[in-house]
C-alpha atoms as a PDB file:
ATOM      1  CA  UNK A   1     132.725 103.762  83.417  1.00  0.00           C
ATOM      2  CA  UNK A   2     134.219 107.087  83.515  1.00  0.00           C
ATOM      3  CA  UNK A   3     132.414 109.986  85.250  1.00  0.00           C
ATOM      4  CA  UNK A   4     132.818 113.141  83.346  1.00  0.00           C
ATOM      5  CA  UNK A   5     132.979 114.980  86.873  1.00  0.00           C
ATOM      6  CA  UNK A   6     136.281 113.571  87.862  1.00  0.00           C
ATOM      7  CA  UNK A   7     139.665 115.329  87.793  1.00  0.00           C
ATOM      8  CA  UNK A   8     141.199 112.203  86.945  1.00  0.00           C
ATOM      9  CA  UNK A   9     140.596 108.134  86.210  1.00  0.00           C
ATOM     10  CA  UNK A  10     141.706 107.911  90.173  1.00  0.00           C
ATOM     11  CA  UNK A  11     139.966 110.310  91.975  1.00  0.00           C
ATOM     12  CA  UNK A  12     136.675 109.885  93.190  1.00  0.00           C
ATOM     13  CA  UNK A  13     133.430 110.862  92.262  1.00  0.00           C
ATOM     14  CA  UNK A  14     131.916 113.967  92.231  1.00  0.00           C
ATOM     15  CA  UNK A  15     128.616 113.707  91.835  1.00  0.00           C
ATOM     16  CA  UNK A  16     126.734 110.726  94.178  1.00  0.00           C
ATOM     17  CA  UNK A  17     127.214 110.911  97.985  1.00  0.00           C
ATOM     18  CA  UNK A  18     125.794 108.732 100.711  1.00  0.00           C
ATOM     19  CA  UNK A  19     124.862 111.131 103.887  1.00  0.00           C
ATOM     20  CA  UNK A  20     125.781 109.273 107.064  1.00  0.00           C
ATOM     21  CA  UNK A  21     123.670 111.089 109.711  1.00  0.00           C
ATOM     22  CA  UNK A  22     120.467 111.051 111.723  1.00  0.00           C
ATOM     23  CA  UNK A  23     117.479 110.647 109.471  1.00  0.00           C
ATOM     24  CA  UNK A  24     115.540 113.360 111.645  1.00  0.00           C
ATOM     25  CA  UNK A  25     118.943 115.677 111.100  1.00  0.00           C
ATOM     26  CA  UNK A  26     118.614 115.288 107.525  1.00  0.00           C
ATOM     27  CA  UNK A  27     115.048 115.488 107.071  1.00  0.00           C
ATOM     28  CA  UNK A  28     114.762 118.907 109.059  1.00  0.00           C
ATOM     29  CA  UNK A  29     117.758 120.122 106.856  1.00  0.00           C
ATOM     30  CA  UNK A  30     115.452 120.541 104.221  1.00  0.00           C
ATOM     31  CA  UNK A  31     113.660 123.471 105.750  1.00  0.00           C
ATOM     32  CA  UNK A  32     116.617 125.508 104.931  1.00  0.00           C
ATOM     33  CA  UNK A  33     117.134 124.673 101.150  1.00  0.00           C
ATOM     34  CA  UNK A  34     114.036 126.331  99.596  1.00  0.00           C
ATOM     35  CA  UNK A  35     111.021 125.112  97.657  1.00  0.00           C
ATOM     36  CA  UNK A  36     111.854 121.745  95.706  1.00  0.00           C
ATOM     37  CA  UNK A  37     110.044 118.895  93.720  1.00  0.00           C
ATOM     38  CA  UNK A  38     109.164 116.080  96.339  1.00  0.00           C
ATOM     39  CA  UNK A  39     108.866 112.554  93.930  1.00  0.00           C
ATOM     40  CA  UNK A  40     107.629 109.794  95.923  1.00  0.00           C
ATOM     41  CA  UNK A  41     107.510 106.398  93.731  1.00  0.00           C
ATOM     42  CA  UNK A  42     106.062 102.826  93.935  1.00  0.00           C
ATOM     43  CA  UNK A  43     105.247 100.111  91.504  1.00  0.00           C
ATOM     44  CA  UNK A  44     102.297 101.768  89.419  1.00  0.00           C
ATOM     45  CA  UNK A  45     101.998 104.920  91.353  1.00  0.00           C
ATOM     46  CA  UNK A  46     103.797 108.242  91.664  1.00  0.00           C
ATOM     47  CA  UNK A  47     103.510 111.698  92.634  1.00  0.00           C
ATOM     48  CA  UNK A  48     105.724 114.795  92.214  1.00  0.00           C
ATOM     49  CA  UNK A  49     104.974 118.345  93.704  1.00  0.00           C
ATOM     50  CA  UNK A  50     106.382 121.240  94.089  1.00  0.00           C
ATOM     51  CA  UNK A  51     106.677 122.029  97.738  1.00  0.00           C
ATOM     52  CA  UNK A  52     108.593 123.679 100.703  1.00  0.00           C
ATOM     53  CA  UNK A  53     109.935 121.810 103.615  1.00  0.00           C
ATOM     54  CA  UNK A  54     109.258 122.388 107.409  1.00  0.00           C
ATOM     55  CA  UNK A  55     110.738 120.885 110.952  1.00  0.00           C
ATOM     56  CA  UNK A  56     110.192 117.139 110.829  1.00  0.00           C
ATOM     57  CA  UNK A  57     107.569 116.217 114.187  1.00  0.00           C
ATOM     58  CA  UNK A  58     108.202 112.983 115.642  1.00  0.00           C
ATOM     59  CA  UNK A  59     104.373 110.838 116.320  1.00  0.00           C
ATOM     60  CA  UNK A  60     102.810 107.692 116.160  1.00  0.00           C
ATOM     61  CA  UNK A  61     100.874 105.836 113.538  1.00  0.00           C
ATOM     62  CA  UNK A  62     100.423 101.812 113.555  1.00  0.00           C
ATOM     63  CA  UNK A  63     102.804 100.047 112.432  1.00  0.00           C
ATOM     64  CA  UNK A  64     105.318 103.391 111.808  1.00  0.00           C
ATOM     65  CA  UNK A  65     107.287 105.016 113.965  1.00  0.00           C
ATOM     66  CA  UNK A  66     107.159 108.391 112.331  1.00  0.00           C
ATOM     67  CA  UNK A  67     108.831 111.587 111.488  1.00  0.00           C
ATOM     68  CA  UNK A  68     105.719 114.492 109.756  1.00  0.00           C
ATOM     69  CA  UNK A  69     106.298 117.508 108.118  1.00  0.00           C
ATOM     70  CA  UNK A  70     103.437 119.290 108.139  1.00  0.00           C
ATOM     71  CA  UNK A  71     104.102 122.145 104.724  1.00  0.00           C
ATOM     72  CA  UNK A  72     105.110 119.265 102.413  1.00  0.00           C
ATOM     73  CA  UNK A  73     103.414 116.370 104.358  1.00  0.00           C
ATOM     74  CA  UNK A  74     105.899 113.922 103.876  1.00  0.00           C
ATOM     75  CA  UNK A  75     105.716 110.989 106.729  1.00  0.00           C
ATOM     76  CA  UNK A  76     109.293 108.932 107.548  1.00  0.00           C
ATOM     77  CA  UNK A  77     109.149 105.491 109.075  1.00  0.00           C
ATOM     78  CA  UNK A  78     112.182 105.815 111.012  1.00  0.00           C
ATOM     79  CA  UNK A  79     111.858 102.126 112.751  1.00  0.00           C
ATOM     80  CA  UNK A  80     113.549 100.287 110.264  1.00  0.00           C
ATOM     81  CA  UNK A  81     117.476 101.030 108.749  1.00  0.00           C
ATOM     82  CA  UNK A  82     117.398 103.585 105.626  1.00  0.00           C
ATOM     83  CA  UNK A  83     119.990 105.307 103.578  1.00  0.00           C
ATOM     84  CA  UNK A  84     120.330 108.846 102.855  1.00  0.00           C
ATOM     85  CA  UNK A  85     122.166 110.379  99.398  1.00  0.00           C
ATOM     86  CA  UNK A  86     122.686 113.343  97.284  1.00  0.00           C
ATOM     87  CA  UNK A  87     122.659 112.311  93.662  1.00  0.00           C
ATOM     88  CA  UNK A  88     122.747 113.800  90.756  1.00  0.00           C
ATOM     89  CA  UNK A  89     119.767 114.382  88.393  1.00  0.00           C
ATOM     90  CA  UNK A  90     120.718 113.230  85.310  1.00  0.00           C
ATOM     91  CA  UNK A  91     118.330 115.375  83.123  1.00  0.00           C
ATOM     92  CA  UNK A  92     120.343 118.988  84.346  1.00  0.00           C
ATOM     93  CA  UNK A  93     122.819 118.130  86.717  1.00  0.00           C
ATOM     94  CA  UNK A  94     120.569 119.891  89.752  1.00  0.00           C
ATOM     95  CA  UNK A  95     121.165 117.513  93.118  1.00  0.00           C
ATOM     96  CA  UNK A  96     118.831 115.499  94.467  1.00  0.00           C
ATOM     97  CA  UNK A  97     118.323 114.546  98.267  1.00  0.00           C
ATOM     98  CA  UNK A  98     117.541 110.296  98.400  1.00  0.00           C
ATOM     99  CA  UNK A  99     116.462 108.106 100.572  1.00  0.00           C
ATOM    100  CA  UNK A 100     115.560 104.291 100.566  1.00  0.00           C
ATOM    101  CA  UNK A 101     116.595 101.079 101.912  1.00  0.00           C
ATOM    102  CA  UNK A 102     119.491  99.532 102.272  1.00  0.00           C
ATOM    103  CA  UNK A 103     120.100  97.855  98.486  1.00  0.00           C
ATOM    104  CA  UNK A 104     116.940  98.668  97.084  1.00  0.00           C
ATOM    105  CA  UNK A 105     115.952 101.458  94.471  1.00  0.00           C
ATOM    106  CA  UNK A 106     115.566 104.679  96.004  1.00  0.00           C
ATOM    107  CA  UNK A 107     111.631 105.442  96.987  1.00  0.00           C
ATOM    108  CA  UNK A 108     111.954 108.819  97.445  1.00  0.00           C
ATOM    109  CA  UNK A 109     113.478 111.901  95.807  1.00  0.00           C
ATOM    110  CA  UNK A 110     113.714 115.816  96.239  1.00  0.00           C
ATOM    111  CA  UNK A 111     115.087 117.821  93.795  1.00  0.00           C
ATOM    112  CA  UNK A 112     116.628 120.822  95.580  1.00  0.00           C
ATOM    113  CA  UNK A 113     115.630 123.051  92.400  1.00  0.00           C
ATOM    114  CA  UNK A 114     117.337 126.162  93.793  1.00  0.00           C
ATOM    115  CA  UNK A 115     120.960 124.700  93.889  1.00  0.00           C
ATOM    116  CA  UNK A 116     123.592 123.246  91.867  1.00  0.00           C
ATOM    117  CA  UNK A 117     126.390 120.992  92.642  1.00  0.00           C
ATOM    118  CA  UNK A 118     128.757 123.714  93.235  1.00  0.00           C
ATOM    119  CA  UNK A 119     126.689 125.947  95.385  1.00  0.00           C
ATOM    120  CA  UNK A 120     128.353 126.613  98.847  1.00  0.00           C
ATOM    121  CA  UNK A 121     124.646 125.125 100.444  1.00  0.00           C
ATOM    122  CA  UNK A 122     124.990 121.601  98.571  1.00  0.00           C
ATOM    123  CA  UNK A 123     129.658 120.784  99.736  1.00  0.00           C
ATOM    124  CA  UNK A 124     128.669 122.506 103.006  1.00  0.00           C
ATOM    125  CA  UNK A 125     125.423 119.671 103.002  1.00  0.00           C
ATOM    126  CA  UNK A 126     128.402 116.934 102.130  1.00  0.00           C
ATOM    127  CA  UNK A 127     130.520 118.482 104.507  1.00  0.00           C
ATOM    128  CA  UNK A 128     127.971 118.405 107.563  1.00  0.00           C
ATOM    129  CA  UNK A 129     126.691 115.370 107.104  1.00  0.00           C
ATOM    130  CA  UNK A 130     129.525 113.108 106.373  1.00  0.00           C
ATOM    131  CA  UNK A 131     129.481 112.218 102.703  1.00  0.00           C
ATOM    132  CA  UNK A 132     131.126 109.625 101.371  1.00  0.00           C
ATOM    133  CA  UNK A 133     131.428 109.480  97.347  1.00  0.00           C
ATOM    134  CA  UNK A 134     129.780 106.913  95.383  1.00  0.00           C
ATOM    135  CA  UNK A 135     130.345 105.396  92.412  1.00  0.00           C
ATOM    136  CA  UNK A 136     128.423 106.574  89.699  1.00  0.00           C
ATOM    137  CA  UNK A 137     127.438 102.910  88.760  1.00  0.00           C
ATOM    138  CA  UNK A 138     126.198 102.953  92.364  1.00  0.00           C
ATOM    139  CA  UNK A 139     124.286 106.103  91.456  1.00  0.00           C
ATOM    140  CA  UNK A 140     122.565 104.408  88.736  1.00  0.00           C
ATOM    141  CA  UNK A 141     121.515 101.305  90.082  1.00  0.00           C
ATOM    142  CA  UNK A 142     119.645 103.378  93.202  1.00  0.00           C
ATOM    143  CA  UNK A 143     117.684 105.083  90.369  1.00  0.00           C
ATOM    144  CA  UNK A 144     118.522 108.553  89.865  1.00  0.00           C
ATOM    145  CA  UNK A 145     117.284 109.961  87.394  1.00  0.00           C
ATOM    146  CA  UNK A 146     114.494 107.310  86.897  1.00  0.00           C
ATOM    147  CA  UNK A 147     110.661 108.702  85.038  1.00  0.00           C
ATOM    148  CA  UNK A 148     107.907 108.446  86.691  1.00  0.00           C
ATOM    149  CA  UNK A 149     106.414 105.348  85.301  1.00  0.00           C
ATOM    150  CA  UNK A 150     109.676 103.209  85.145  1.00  0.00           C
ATOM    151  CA  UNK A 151     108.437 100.271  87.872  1.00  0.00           C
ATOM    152  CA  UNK A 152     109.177  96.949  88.344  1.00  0.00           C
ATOM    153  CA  UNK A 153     105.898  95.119  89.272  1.00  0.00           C
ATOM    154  CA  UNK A 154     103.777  91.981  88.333  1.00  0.00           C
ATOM    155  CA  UNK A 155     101.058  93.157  86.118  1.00  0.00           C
ATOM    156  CA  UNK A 156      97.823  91.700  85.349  1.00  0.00           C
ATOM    157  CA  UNK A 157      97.141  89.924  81.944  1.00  0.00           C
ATOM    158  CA  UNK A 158      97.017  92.284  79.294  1.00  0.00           C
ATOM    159  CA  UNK A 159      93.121  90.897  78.919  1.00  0.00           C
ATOM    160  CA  UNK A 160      92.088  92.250  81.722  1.00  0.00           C
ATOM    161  CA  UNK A 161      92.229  96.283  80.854  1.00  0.00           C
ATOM    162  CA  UNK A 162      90.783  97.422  77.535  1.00  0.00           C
ATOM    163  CA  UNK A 163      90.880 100.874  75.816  1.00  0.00           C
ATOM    164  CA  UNK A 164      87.263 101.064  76.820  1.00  0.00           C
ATOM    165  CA  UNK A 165      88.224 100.840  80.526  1.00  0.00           C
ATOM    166  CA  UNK A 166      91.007 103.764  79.961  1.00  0.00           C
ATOM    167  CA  UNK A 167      89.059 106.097  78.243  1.00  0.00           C
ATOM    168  CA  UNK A 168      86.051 105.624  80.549  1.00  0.00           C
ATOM    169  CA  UNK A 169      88.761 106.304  83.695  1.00  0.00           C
ATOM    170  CA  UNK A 170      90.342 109.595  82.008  1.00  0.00           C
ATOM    171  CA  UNK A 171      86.635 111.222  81.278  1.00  0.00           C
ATOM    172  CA  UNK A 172      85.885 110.607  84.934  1.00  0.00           C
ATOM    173  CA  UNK A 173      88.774 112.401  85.902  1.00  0.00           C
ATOM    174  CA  UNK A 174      88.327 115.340  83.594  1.00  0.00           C
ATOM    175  CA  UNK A 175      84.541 115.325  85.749  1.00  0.00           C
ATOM    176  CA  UNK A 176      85.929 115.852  89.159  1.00  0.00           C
ATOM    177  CA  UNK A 177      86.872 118.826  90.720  1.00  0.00           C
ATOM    178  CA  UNK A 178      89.360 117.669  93.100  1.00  0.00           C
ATOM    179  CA  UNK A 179      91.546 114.577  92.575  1.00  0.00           C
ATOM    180  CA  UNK A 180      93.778 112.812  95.933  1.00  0.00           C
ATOM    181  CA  UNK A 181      96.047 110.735  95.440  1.00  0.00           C
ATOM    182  CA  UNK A 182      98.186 108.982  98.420  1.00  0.00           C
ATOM    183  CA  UNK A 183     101.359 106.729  98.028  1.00  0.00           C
ATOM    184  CA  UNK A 184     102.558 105.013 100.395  1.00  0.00           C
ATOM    185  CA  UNK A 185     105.697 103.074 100.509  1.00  0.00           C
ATOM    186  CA  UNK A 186     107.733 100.820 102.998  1.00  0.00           C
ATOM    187  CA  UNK A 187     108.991 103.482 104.578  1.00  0.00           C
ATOM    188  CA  UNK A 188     107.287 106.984 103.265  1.00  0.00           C
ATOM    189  CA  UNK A 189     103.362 108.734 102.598  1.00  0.00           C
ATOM    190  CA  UNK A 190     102.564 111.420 100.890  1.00  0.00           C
ATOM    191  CA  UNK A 191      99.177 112.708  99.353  1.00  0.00           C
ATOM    192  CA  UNK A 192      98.242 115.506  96.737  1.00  0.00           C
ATOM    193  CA  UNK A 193      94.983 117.169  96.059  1.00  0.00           C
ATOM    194  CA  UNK A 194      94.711 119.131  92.620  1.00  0.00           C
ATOM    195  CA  UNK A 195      91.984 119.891  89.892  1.00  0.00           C
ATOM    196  CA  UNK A 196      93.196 117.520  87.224  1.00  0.00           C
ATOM    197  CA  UNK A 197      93.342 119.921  83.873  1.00  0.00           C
ATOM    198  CA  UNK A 198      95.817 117.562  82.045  1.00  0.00           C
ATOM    199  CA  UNK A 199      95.020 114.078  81.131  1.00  0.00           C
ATOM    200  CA  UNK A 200      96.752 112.044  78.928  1.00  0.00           C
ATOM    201  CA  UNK A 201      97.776 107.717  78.500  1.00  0.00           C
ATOM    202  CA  UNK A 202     100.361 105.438  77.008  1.00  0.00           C
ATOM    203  CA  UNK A 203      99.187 102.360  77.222  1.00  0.00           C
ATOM    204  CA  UNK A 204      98.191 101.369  80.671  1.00  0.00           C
ATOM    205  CA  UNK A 205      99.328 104.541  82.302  1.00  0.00           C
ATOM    206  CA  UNK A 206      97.951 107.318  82.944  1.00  0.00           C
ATOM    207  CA  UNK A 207      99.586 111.044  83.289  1.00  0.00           C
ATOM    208  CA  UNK A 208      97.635 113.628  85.050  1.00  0.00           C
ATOM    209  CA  UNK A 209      98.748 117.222  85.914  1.00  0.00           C
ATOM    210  CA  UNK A 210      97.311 120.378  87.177  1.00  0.00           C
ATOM    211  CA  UNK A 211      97.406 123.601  84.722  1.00  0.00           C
ATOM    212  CA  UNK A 212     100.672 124.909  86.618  1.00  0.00           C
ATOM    213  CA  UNK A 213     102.265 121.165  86.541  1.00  0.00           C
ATOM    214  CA  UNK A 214     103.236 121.489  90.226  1.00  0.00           C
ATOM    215  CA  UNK A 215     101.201 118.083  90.995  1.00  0.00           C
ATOM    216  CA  UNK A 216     101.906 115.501  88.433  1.00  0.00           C
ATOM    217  CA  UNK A 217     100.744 111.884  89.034  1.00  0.00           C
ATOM    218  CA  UNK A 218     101.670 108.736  87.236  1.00  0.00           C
ATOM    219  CA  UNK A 219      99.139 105.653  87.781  1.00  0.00           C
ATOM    220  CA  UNK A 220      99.344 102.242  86.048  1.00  0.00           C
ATOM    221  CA  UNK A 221      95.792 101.126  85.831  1.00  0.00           C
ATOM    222  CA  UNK A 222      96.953  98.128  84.979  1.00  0.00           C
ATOM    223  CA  UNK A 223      98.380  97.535  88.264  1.00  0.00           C
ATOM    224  CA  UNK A 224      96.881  94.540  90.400  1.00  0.00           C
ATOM    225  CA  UNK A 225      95.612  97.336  92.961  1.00  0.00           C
ATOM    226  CA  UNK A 226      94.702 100.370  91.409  1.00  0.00           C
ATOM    227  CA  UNK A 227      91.922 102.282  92.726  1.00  0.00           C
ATOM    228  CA  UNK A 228      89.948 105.045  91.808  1.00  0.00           C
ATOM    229  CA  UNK A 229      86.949 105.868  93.925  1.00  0.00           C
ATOM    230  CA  UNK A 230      85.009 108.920  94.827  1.00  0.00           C
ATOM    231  CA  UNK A 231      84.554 110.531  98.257  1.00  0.00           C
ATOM    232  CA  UNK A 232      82.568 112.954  98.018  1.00  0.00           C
ATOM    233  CA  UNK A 233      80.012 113.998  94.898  1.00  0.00           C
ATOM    234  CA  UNK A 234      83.086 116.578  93.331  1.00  0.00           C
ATOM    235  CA  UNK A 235      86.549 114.732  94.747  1.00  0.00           C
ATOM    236  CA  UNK A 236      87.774 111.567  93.637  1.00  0.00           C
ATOM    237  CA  UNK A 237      90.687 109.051  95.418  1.00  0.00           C
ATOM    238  CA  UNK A 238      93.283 107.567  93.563  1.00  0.00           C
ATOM    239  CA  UNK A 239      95.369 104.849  95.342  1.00  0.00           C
ATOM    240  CA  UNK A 240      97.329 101.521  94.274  1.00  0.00           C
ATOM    241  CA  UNK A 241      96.640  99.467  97.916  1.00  0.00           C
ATOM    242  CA  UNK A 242      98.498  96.530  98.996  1.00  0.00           C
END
């Protein structure tokens, strides 16, 4: 495979780094790239939103030893090992801050929507943080650019969900005046709250947006825990639970 961004067969990549610094150094970094789309993805759930970034707060939760924003409310579980990238997004070439586990699919995503690759933020971000090209092969198999429904997951039998059950779950949501939704990965949380105003399915999954399409969820209800429960008489919870 030949990356279009090279200068020549030999030299390296252009356009996939891994970041080889402090998670909490390159979590705060974030505060000083602007507003971007935060996508945080697990098997039948996912969320983007539009958000900006803050200092990252080091606390306590069981289980996690964690790192909290509190403008985008992104939580880090920085107990375990996790690797950091800047890849490229494959739809218009804008980069995208990664970060997952060591040899697994990346979990979660920002797209720093106010750069490009050759912005002096984004080499000075390689630069500072010690990047180290990557394959674009590499690049792929981590995920970027994956949509919001692409999961790998055991499902239940097809039997189990009917049309009935979809349609009956999308006219609840158009009801409520508040959806949350909350994923939570190995290693990250997030949550949104929105007035759903778009509502749409393929198949098993549903697509839900608010009018401005800065919250957009993706939920498999044919997932083996997908949940969708109200808390109060006008908000409803949306979660996929382990």
């Amino acid at each position: 495979m030949f990356c279009s961004w090279k200068t020549s067969p030999s030299a390296p990549c252009s356009c996939a780094y891994r970041l080889r610094s402090p998670l909490h150094e390159l979590l705060n970094h974030l505060c000083y790239l602007g507003n971007g789309t935060l996508i945080l993805r697990r098997p039948g759930l996912s969320l983007a939103k539009c958000t900006s970034f803050g200092l990252h707060i080091s606390g306590r939760a069981t289980g996690w030893n964690l790192l909290r924003d509190s403008l985008s409310g992104l939580e880090t579980d920085i107990s375990g090992e996790q690797h950091a990238y800047l890849l490229t997004d494959v739809t218009d070439h804008r980069p995208l801050f990664a970060m997952g586990p060591p040899g697994k699919p990346i979990e979660l995503s920002i797209r720093l929507n106010g750069h490009t690759w050759q912005s002096p933020a984004i080499q000075q971000m390689i630069h500072r943080f010690d990047g180290v090209s990557l394959n674009c092969v590499e690049s792929h198999r981590l995920g970027a650019g994956a949509w919001l429904d692409e999961w790998e997951q055991a499902r239940r039998t097809p039997a189990t969900v009917t049309t009935d059950f979809i349609h009956t779950t999308s006219e609840i949501l158009h009801r409520c005046q508040a959806l949350e939704v909350e994923v939570r990965t190995s290693t990250h949380r997030n949550s949104v709250r929105f007035h759903p105003s778009f509502i749409d399915s393929e198949g098993s999954v549903l697509r839900i947006a608010d009018k401005s399409r800065d919250h957009i969820v993706y939920a498999d209800v044919n997932a083996e825990n997908f949940h969708l429960h109200a808390t109060t008489s006008r908000t409803l919870l949306l979660t996929h639970s382990d």
